[in-house]
Protein backbone atom coordinates (compact mmCIF):
# COMPACT_ATOMS: atom_id res chain seq x y z
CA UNK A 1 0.00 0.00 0.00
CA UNK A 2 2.71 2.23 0.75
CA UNK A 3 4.34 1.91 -2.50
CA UNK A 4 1.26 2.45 -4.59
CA UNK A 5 0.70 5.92 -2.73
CA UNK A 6 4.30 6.76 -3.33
CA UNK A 7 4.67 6.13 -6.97
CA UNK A 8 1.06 8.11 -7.27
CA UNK A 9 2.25 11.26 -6.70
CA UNK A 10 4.94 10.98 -10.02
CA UNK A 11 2.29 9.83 -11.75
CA UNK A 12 0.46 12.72 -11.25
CA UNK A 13 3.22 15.13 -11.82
CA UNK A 14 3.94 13.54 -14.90
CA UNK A 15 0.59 13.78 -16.52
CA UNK A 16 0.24 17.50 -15.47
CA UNK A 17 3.75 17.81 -17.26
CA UNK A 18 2.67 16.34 -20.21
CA UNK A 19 -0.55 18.46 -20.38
CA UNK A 20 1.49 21.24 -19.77
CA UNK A 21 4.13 20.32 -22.72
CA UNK A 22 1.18 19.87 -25.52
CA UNK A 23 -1.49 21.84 -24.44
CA UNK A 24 -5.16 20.74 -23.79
CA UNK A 25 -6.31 19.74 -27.13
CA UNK A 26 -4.05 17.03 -27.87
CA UNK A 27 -4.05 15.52 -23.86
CA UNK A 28 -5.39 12.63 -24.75
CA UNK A 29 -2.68 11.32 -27.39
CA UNK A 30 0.35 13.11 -25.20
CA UNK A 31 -0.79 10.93 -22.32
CA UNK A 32 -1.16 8.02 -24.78
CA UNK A 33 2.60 8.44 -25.89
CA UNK A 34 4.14 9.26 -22.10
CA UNK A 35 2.26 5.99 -20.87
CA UNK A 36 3.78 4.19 -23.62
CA UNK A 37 7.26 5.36 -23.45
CA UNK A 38 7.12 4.57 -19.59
CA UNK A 39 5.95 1.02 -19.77
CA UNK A 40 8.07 0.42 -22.90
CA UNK A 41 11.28 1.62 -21.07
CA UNK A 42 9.97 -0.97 -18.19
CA UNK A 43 10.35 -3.54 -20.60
CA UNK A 44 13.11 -3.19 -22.59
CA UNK A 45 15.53 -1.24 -20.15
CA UNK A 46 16.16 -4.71 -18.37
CA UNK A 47 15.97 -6.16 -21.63
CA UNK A 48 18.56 -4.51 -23.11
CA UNK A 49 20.68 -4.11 -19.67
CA UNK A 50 21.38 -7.81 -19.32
CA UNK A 51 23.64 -8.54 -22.22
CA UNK A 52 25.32 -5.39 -21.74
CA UNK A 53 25.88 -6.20 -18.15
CA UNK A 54 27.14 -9.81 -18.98
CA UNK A 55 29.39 -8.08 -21.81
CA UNK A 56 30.93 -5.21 -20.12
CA UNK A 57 29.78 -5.27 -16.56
CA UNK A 58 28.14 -2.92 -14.15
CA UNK A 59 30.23 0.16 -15.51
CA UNK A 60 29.30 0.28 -18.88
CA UNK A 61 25.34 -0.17 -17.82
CA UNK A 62 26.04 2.79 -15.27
CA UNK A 63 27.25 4.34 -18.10
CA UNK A 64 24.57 3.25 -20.91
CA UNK A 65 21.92 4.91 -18.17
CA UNK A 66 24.04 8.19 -17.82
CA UNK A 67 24.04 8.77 -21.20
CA UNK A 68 20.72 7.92 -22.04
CA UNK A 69 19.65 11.01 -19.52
CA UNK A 70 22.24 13.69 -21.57
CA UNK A 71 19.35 12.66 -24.27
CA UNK A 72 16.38 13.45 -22.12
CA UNK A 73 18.06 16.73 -20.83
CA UNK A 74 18.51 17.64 -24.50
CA UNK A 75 14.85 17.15 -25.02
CA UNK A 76 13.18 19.28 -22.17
CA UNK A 77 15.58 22.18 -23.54
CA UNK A 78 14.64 21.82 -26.80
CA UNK A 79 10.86 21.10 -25.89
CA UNK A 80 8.93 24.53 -27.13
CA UNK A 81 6.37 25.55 -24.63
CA UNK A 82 3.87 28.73 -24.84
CA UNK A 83 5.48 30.18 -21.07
CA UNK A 84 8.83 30.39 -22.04
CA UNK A 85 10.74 33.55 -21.33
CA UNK A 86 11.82 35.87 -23.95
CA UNK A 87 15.72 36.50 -24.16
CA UNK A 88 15.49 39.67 -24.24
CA UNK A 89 13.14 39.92 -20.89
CA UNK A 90 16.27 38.38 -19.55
CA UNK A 91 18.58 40.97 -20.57
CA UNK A 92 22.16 40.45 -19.02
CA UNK A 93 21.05 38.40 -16.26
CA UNK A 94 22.90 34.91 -15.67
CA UNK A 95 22.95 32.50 -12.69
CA UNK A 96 26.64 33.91 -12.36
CA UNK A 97 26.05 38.02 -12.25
CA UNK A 98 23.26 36.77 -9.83
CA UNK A 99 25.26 35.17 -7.18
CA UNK A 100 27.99 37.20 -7.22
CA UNK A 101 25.45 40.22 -6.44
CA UNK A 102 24.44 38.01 -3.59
């Protein structure tokens, strides 16, 4: 019970994410295709993990998975939503001229 009520609350976020990614018309089918590429990476991740754990070991798996997120990264920056900030709203500002304001 305790693991059903913690894996909820992901759930959740991810479905508001998706609505928020492709809007409210097309829900339905961005749902669809997050549900699918969940339960498809359940299946083949360990799939595809075993024979490249028996041929290279625990390292290059560890390493397989790392890389595999550098892809997903790439994809959420890419991803082109309707409340993303103009560059030029941003002027000058950077994480960097930030901090060392304090």
């Amino acid at each position: 019970m305790k693991y059903a009520l913690v894996n909820r609350f992901p759930a959740l976020a991810s479905r508001d994410f998706v609505l928020f990614l492709v809007g409210q018309f097309i829900s339905v089918i961005g749902t669809w295709m997050q549900t699918t590429a969940f339960n498809l990476g359940r299946v083949l991740g360990p799939a595809l993990a075993a024979p490249l754990l028996v041929l290279g070991g625990e390292g290059t798996v560890f390493l397989a998975n790392g890389i595999s997120f550098v892809f997903v990264i790439a994809g959420l920056l890419l991803a082109r939503t309707s409340y993303q900030i103009p560059r030029e709203a941003l002027g000058e500002k950077s994480m960097r001229t930030d901090s060392a304001k304090g």
